[in-house]
Protein backbone atom coordinates (compact mmCIF):
# COMPACT_ATOMS: atom_id res chain seq x y z
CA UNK A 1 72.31 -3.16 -52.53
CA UNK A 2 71.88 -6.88 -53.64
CA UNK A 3 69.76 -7.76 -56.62
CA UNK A 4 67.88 -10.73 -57.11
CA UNK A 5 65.57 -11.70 -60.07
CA UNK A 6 62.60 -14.54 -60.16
CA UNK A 7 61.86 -15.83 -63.72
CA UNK A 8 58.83 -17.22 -64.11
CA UNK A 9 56.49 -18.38 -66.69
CA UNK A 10 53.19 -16.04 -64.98
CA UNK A 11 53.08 -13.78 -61.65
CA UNK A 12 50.42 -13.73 -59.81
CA UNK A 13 48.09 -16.39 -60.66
CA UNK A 14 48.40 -20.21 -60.47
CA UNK A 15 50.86 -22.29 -58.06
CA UNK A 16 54.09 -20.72 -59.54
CA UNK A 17 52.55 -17.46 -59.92
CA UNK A 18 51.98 -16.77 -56.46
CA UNK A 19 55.36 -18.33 -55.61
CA UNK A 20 56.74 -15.61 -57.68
CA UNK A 21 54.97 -13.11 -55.83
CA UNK A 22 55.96 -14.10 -52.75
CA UNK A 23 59.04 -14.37 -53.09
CA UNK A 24 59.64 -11.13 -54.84
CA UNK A 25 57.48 -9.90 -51.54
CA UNK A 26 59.91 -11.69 -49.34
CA UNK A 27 63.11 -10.07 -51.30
CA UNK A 28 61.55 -6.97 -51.10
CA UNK A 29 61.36 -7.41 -47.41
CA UNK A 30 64.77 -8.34 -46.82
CA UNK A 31 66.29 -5.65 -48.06
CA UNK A 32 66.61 -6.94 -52.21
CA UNK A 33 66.67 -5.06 -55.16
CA UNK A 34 63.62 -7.62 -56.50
CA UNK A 35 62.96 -7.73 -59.96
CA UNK A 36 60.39 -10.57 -61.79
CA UNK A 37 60.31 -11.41 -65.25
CA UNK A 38 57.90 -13.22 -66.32
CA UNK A 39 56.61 -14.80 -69.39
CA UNK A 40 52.69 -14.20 -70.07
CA UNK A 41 49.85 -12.79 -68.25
CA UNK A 42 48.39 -8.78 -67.51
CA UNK A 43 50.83 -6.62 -67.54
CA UNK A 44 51.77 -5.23 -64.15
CA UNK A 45 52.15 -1.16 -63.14
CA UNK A 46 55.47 -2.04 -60.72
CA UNK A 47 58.55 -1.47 -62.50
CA UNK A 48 60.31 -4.28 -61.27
CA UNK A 49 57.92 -6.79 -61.79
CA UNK A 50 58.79 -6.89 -66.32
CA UNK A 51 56.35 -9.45 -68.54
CA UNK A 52 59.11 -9.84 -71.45
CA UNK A 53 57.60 -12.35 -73.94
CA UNK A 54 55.90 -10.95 -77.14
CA UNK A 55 52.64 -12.91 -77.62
CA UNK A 56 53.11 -13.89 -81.79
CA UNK A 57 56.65 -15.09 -80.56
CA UNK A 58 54.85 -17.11 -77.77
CA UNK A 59 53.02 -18.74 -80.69
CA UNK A 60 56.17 -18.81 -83.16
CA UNK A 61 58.13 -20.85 -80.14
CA UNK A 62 54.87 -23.30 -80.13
CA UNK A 63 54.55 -24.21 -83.50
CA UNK A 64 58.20 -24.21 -83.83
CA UNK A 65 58.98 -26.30 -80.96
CA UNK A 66 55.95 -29.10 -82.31
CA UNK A 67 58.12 -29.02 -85.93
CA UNK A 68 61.31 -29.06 -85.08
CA UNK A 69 61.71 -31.02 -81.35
CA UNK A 70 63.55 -27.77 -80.50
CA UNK A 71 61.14 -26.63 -77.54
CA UNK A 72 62.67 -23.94 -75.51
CA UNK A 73 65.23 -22.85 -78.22
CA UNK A 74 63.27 -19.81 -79.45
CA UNK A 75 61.88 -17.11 -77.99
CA UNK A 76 64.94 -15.08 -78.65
CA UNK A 77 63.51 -11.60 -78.37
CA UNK A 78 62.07 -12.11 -74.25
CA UNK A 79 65.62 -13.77 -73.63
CA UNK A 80 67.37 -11.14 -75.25
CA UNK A 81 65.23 -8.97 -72.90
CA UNK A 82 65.75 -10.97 -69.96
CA UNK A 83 69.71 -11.14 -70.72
CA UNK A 84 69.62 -7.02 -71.00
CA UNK A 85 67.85 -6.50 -67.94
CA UNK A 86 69.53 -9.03 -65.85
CA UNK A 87 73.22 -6.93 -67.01
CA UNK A 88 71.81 -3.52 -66.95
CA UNK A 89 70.27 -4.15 -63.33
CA UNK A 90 73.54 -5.75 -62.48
CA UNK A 91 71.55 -8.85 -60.66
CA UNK A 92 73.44 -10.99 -58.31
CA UNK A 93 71.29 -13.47 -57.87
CA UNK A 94 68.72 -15.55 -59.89
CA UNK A 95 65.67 -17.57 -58.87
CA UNK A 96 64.23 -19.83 -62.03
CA UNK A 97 61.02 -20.98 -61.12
CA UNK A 98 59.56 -22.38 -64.67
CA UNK A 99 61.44 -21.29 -67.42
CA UNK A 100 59.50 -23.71 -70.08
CA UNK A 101 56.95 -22.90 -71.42
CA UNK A 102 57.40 -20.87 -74.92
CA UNK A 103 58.76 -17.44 -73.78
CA UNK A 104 62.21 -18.23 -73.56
CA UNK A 105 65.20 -19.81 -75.37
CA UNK A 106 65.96 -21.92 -71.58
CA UNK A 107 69.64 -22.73 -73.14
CA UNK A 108 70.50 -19.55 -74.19
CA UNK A 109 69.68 -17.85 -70.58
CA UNK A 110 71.44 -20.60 -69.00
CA UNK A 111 74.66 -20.48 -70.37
CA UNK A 112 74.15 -16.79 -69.78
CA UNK A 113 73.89 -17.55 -66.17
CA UNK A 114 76.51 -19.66 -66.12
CA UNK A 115 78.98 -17.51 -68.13
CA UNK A 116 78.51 -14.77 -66.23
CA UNK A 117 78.80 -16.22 -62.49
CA UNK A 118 75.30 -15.57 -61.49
CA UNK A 119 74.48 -16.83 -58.51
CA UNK A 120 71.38 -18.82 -59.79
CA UNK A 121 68.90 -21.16 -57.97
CA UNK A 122 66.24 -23.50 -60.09
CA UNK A 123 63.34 -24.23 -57.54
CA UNK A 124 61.21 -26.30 -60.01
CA UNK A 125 57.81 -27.54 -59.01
CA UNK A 126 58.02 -30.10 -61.57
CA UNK A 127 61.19 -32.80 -62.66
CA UNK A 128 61.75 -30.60 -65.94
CA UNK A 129 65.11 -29.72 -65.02
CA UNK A 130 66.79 -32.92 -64.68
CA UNK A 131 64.74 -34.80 -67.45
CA UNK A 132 65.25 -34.67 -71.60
CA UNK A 133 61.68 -33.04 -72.12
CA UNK A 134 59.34 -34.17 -69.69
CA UNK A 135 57.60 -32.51 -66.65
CA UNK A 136 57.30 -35.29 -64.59
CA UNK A 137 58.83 -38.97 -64.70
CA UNK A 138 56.17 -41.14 -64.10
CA UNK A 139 56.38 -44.34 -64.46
CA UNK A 140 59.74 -44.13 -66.33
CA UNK A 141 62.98 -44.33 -65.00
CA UNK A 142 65.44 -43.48 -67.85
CA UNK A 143 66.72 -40.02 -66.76
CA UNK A 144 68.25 -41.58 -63.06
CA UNK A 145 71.05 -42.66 -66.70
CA UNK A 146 69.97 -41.31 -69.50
CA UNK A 147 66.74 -40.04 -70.87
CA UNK A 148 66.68 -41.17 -74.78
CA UNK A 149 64.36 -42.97 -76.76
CA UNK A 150 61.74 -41.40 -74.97
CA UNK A 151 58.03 -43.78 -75.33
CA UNK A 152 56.41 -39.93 -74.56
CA UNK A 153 58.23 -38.20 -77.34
CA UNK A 154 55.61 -37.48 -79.70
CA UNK A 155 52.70 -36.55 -76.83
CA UNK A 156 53.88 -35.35 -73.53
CA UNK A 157 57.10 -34.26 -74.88
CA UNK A 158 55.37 -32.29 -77.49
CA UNK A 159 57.27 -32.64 -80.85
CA UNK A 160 55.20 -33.92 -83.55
CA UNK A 161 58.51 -35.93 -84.96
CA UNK A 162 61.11 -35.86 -83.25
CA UNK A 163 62.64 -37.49 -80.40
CA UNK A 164 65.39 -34.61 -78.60
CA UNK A 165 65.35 -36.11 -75.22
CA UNK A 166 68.62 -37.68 -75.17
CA UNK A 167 69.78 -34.11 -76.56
CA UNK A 168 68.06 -31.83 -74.07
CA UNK A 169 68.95 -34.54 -71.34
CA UNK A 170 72.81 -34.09 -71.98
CA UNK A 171 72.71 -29.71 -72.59
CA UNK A 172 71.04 -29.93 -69.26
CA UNK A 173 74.03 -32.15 -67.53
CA UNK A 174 76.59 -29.83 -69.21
CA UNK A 175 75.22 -26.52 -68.17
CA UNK A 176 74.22 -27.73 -64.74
């Protein structure tokens, strides 16, 4: 049977939420093994449908991320979660929906993807994926080259000191 997993941030509720649903509704439908992971929110009775973040590491990631410029390196615990159910189910297939968004270390799952040959499409609603740290581009133009010496990197990027875009800009090229 195939196997196909949706990580998202929430299920159910909000734009992605229901987008999660649905589509775990539609894999159902077709015949999937459908799992969803997910990273905050009620926890769910179905089995397949797994909320994976611990709430103090939620927090931990936060105030970490604001320190350090390092948003979306911690979390370690939910990815080492996500990592043991996506082997142990023995998923073919992965749909990333928003994987910001404090619950998981985003590089580490990644590369895990990517070492591993899983099929893996990123539907995001947003421009995360192919900026440095930003949601949405606005006005600026730098990632259609190269984000870096982002005017946004102490508010919307959300480090208190620290300017990674250029960083998270090129990890992003290189996994991708």
């Amino acid at each position: 049977m195939k196997k196909v997993a949706i990580i998202n941030t929430v299920f159910k509720y909000g734009s992605t939420g229901d987008l999660a649903k649905q589509l775990y509704e539609y894999g159902k439908g077709k015949g999937y093994e459908a799992w969803v992971l997910y990273g905050r929110g009620k926890k769910e009775l179905d089995n397949h449908v797994v909320r994976v973040d611990l709430v103090i590491e939620v927090y931990l990631h936060k105030i970490l991320g604001l320190l350090t410029g390092y948003r979306g390196f911690f979390s370690n615990h939910a990815t080492n979660k996500v990592i043991k159910i996506l082997r142990d189910k023995k998923i073919d297939k992965v749909i990333l929906l928003n994987i910001h968004g404090y619950y998981l270390n985003e590089f580490k799952l990644l590369n895990y993807l990517k070492r591993q040959g899983i099929k893996t499409v990123y539907v995001t609603p947003d421009e995360y994926a192919g900026m440095g740290r930003c949601y949405y581009s606005l006005s600026c133009e730098k990632y259609k080259t190269e984000c870096k010496e982002c005017s946004r990197a102490k508010g919307l990027t959300e480090s208190l000191f620290f300017d990674r875009s250029n960083e998270f800009f090129c990890r992003k090229k290189e996994i991708t």
